[in-house]
C-alpha atoms as a PDB file:
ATOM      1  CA  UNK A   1       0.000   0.000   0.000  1.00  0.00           C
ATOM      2  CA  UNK A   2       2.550   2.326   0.483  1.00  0.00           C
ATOM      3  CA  UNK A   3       4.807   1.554  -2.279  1.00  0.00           C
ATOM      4  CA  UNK A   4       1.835   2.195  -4.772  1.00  0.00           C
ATOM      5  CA  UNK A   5       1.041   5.799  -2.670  1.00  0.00           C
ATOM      6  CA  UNK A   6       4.864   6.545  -2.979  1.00  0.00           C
ATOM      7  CA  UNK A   7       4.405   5.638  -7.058  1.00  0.00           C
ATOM      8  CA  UNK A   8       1.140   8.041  -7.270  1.00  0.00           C
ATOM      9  CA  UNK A   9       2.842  11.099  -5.125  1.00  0.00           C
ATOM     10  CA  UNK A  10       5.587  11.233  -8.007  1.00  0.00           C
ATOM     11  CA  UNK A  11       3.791  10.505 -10.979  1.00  0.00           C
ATOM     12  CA  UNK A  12       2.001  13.758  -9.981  1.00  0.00           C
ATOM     13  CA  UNK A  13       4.699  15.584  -9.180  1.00  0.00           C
ATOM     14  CA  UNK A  14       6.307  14.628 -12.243  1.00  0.00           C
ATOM     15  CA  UNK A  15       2.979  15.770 -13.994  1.00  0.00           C
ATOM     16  CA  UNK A  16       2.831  18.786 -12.440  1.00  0.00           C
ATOM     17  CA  UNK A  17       6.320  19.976 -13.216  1.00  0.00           C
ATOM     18  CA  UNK A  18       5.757  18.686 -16.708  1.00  0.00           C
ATOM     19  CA  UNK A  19       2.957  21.193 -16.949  1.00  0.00           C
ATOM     20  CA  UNK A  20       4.314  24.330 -15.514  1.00  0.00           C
ATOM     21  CA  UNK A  21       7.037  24.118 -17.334  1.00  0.00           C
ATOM     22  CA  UNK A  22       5.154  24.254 -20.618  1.00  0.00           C
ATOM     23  CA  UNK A  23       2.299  26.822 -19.299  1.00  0.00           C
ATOM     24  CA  UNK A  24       5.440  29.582 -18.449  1.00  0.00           C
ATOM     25  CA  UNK A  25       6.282  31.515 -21.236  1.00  0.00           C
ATOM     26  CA  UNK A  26       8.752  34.312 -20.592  1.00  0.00           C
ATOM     27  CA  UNK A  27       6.821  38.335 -21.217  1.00  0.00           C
ATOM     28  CA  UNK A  28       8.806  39.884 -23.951  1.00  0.00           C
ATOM     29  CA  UNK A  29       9.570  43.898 -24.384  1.00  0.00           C
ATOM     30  CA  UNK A  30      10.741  46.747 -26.957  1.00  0.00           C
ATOM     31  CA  UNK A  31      10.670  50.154 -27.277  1.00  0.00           C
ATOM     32  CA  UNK A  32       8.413  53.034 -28.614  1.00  0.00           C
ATOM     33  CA  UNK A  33      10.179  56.281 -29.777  1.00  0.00           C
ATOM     34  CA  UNK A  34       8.973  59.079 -32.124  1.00  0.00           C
ATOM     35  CA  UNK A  35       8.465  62.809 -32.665  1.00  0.00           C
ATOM     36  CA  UNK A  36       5.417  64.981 -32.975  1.00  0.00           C
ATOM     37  CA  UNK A  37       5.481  67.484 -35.859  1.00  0.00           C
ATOM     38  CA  UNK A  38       3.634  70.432 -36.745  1.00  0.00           C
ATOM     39  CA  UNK A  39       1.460  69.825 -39.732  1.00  0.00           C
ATOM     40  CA  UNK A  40       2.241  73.095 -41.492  1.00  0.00           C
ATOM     41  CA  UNK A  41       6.120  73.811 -40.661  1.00  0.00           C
ATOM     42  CA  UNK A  42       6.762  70.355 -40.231  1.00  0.00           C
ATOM     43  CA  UNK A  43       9.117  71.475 -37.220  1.00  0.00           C
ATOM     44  CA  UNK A  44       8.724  69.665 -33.649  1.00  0.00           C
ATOM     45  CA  UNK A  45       6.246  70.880 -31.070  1.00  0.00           C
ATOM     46  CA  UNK A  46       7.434  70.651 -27.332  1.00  0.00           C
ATOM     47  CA  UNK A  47       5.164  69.616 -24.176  1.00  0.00           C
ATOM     48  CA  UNK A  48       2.982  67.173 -26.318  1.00  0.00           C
ATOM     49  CA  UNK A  49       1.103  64.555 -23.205  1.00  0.00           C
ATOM     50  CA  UNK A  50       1.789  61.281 -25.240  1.00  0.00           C
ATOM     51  CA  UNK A  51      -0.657  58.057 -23.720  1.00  0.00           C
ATOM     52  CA  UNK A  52      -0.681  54.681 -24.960  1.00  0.00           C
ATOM     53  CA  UNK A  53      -3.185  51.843 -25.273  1.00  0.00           C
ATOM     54  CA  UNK A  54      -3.114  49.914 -23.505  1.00  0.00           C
ATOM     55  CA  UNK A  55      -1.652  51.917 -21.462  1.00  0.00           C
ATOM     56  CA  UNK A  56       2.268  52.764 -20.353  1.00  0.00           C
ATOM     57  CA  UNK A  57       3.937  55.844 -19.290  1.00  0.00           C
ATOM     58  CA  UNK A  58       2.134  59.286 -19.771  1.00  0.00           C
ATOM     59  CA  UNK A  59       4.531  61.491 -20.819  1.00  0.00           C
ATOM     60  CA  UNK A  60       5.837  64.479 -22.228  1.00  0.00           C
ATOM     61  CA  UNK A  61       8.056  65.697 -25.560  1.00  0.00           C
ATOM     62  CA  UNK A  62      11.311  67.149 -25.287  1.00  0.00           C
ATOM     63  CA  UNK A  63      11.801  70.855 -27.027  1.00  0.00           C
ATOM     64  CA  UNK A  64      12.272  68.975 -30.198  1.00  0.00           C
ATOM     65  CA  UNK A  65       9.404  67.040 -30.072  1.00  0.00           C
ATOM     66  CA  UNK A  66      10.708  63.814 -29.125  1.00  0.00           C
ATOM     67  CA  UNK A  67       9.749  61.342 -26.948  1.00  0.00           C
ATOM     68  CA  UNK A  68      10.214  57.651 -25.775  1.00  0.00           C
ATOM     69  CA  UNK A  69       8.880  54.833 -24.272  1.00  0.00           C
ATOM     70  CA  UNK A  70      11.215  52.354 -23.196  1.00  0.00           C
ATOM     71  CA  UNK A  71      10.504  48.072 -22.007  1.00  0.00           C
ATOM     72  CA  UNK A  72       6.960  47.926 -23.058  1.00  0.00           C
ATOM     73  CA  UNK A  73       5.655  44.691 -23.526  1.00  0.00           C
ATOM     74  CA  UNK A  74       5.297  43.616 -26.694  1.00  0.00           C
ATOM     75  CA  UNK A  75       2.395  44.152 -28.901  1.00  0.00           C
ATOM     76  CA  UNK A  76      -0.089  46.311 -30.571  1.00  0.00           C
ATOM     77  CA  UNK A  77      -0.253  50.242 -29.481  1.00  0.00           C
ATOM     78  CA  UNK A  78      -2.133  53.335 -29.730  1.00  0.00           C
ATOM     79  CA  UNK A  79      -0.176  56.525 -29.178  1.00  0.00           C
ATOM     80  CA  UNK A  80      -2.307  59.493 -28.623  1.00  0.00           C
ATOM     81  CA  UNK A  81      -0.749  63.074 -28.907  1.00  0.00           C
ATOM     82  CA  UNK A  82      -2.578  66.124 -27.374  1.00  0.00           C
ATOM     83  CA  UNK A  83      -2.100  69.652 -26.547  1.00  0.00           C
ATOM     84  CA  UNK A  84      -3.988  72.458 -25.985  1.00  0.00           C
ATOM     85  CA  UNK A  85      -4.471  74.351 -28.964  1.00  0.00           C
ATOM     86  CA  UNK A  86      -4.059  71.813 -31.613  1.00  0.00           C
ATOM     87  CA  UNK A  87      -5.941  68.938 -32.800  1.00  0.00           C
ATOM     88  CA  UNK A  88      -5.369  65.769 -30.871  1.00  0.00           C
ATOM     89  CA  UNK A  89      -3.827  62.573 -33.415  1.00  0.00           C
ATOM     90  CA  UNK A  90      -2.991  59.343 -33.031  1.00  0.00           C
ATOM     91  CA  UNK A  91      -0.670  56.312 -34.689  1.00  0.00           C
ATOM     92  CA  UNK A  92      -0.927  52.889 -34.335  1.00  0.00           C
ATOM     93  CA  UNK A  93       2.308  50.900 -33.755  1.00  0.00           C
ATOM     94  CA  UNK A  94       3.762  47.537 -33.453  1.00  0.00           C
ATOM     95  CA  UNK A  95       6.320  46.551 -30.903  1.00  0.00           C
ATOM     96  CA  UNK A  96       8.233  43.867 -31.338  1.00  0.00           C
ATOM     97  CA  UNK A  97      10.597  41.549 -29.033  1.00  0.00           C
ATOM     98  CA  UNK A  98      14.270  43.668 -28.326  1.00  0.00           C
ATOM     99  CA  UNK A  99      13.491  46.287 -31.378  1.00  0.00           C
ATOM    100  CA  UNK A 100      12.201  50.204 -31.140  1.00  0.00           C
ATOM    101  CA  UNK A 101       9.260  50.750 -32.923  1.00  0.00           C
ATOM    102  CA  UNK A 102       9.101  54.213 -34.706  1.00  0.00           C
ATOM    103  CA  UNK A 103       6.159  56.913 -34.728  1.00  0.00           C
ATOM    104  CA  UNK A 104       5.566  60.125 -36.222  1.00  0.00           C
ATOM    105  CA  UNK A 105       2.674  62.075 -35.327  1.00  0.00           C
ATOM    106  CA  UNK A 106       1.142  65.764 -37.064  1.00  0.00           C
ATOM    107  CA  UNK A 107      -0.405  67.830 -35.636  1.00  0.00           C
ATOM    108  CA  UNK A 108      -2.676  70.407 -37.238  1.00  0.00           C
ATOM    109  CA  UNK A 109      -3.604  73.689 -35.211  1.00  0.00           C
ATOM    110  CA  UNK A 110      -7.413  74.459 -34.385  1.00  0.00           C
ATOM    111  CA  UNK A 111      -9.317  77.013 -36.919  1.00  0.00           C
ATOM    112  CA  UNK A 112      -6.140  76.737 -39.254  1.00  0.00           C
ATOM    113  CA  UNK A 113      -7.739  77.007 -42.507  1.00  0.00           C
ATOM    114  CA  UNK A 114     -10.886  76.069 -44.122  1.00  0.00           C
ATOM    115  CA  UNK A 115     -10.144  72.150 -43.674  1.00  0.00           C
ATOM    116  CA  UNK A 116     -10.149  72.543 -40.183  1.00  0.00           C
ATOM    117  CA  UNK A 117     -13.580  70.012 -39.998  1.00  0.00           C
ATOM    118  CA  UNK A 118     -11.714  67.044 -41.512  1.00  0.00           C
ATOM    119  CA  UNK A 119      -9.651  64.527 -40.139  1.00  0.00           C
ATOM    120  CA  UNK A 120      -8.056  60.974 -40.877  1.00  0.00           C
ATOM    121  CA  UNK A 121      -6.968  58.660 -38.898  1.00  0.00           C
ATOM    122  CA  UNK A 122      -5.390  54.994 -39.223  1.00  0.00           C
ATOM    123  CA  UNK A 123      -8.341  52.460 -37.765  1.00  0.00           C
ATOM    124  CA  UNK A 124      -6.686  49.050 -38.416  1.00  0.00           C
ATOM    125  CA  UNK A 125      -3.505  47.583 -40.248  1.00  0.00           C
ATOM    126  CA  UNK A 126      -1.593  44.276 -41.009  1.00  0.00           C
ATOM    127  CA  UNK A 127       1.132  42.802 -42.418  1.00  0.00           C
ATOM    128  CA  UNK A 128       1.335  40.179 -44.887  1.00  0.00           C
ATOM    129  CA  UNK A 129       3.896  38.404 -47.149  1.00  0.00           C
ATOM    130  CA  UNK A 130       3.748  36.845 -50.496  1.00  0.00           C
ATOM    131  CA  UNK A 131       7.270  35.065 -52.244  1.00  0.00           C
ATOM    132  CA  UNK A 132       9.029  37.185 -49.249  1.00  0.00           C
ATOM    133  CA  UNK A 133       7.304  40.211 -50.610  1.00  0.00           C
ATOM    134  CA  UNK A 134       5.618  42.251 -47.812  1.00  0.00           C
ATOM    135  CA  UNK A 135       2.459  44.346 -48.166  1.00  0.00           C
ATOM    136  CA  UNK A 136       0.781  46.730 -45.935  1.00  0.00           C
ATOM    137  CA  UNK A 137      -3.234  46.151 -45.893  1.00  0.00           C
ATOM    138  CA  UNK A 138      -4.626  49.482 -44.123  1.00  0.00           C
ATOM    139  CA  UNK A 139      -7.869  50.512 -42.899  1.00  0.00           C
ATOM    140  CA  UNK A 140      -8.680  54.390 -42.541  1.00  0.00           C
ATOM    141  CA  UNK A 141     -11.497  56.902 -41.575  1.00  0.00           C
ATOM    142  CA  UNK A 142     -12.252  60.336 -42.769  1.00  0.00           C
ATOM    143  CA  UNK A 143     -14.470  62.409 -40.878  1.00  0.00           C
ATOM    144  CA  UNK A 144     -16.274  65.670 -41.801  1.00  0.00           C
ATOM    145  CA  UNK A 145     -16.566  67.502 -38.023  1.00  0.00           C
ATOM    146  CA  UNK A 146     -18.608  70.426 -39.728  1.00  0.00           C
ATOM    147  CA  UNK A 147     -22.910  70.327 -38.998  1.00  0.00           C
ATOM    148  CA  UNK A 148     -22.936  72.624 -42.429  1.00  0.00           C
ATOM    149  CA  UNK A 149     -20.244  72.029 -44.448  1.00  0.00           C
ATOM    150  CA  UNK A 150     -20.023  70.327 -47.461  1.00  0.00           C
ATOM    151  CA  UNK A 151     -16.228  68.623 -48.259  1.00  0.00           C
ATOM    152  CA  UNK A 152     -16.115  68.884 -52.179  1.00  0.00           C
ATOM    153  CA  UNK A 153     -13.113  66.926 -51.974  1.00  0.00           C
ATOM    154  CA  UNK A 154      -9.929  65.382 -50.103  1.00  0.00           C
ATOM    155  CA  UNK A 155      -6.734  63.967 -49.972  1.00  0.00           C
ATOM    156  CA  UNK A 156      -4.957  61.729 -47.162  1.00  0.00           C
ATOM    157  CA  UNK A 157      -1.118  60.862 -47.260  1.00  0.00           C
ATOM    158  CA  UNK A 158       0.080  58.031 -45.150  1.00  0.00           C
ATOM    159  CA  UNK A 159       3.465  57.219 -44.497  1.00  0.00           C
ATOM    160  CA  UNK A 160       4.491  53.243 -43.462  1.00  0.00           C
ATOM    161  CA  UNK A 161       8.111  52.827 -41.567  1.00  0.00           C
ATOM    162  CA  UNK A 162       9.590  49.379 -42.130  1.00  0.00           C
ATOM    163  CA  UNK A 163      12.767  47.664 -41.196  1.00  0.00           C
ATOM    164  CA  UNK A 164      14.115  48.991 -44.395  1.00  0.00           C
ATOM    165  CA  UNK A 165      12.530  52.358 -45.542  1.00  0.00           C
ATOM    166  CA  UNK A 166       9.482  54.929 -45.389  1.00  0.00           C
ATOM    167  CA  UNK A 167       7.148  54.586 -48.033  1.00  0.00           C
ATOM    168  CA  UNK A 168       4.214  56.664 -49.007  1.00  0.00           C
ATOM    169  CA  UNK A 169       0.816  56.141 -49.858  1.00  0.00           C
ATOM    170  CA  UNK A 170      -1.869  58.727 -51.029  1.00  0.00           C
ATOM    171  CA  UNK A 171      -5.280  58.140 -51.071  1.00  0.00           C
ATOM    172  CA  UNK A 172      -8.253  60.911 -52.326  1.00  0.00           C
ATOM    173  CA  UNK A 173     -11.869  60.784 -53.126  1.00  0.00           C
ATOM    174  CA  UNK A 174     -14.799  63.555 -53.107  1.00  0.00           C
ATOM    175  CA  UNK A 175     -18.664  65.060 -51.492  1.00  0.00           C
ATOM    176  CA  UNK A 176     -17.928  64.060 -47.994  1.00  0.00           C
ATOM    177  CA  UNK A 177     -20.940  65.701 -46.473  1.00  0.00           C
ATOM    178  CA  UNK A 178     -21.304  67.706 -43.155  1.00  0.00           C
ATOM    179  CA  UNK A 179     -20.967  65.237 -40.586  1.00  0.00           C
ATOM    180  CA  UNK A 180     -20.795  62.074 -42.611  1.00  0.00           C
ATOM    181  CA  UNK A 181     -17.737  59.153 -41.611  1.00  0.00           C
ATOM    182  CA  UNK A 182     -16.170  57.609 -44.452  1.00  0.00           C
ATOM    183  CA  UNK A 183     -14.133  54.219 -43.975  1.00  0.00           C
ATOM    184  CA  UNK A 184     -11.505  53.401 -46.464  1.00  0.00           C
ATOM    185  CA  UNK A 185      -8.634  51.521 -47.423  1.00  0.00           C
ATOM    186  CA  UNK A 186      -5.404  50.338 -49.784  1.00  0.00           C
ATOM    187  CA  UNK A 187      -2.803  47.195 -50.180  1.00  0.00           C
ATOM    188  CA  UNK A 188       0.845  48.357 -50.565  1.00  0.00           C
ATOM    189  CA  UNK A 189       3.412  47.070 -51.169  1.00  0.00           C
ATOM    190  CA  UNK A 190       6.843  48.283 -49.530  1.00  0.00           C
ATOM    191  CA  UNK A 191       9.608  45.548 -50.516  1.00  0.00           C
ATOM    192  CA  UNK A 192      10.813  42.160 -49.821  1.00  0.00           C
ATOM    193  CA  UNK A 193      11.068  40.569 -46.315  1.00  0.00           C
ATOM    194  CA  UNK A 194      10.826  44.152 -44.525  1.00  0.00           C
ATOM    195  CA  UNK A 195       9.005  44.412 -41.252  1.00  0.00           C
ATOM    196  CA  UNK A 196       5.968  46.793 -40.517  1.00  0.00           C
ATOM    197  CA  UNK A 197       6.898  49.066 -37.686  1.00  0.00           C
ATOM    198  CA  UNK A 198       4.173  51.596 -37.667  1.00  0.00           C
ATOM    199  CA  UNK A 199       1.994  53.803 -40.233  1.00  0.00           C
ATOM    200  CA  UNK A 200       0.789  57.065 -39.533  1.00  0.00           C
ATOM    201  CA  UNK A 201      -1.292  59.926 -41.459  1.00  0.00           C
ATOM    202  CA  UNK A 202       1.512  62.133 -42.426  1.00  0.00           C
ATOM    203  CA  UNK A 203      -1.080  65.019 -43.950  1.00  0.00           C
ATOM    204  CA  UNK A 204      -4.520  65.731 -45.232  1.00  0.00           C
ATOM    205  CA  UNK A 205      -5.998  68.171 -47.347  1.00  0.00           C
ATOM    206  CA  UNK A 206      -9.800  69.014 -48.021  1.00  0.00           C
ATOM    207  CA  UNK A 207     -11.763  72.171 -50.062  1.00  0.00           C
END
């Protein structure tokens, strides 16, 4: 009886260690940095509050406009950029195991011009690969802010950051009426066995 209770107690334990050791997988982390950009100059805007979702570290840019983000755990992330007086934007990024993942966000000021009711944002994006060609497959929104003005027509230029280099994407179309949401989208392709590391809206215009 108490050989067979001996044999039971470590076929257990044996099955227990067995399982832990395949249930523990080690967290992995990377790095966000980036810059936030005025639309118009194009020159860095200080004191930007940069938030993540999930969420991170709240914090601020430097007096160039930089910021970063350092050991987050890996994964898909929202950045956010606001400030008083301009229009808040935001970039989706991937982070990836021991690599920095790189963002740039524009800003446009409030009641700059005539298009100041329209905005674009990227909603959704993935990667995929065909004979080690890689292709971006983005989703997008346009929105018309205004409750009386007609958009005759737009424009929205994207910019995707891979492993290997920036490439740029520009999509347009027309009548987007006061208050209406548009949903759009484009496959590109931006070389062989490059990695995604984020796309943003660089710019937008609108009459």
């Amino acid at each position: 009886m108490n050989l067979k209770y001996s044999i039971a107690i470590t076929l257990c334990l044996a099955m227990f260690i067995g399982c832990s050791k395949e249930t523990l997988t080690p967290e992995t982390f990377g790095n966000i940095e980036g810059q936030v950009l005025d639309a118009e100059s194009e020159e860095g805007i200080s004191s930007v509050n940069i938030t993540t979702s999930p969420a991170t570290n709240s914090i601020i840019t430097n007096q160039n406009g930089g910021f970063s983000i350092q050991e987050v755990p890996t994964g898909q992330y929202t950045i956010t950029a606001k400030k008083s007086g301009f229009e808040t934007a935001s970039v989706n990024v991937s982070v990836r195991q021991s690599k920095t993942a790189s963002a740039q966000i524009y800003l446009k000021a409030e009641g700059e011009n005539a298009a100041q009711y329209f905005s674009a944002q990227v909603t959704a994006w993935t990667e995929t690969s065909s004979n080690d060609s890689t292709f971006a497959e983005v989703e997008y929104q346009v929105t018309n802010d205004s409750e009386d003005t007609e958009i005759q027509e737009y424009e929205v230029y994207f910019d995707i950051y891979t492993t290997g280099n920036t490439y740029s994407q520009e999509e347009r179309d027309s009548s987007l009426a006061a208050g209406e949401r548009n949903i759009g989208g484009f496959r590109k392709y931006v070389g062989d066995n490059n990695t995604i590391d984020s796309i943003t809206v660089s710019g937008t215009y609108a009459n």
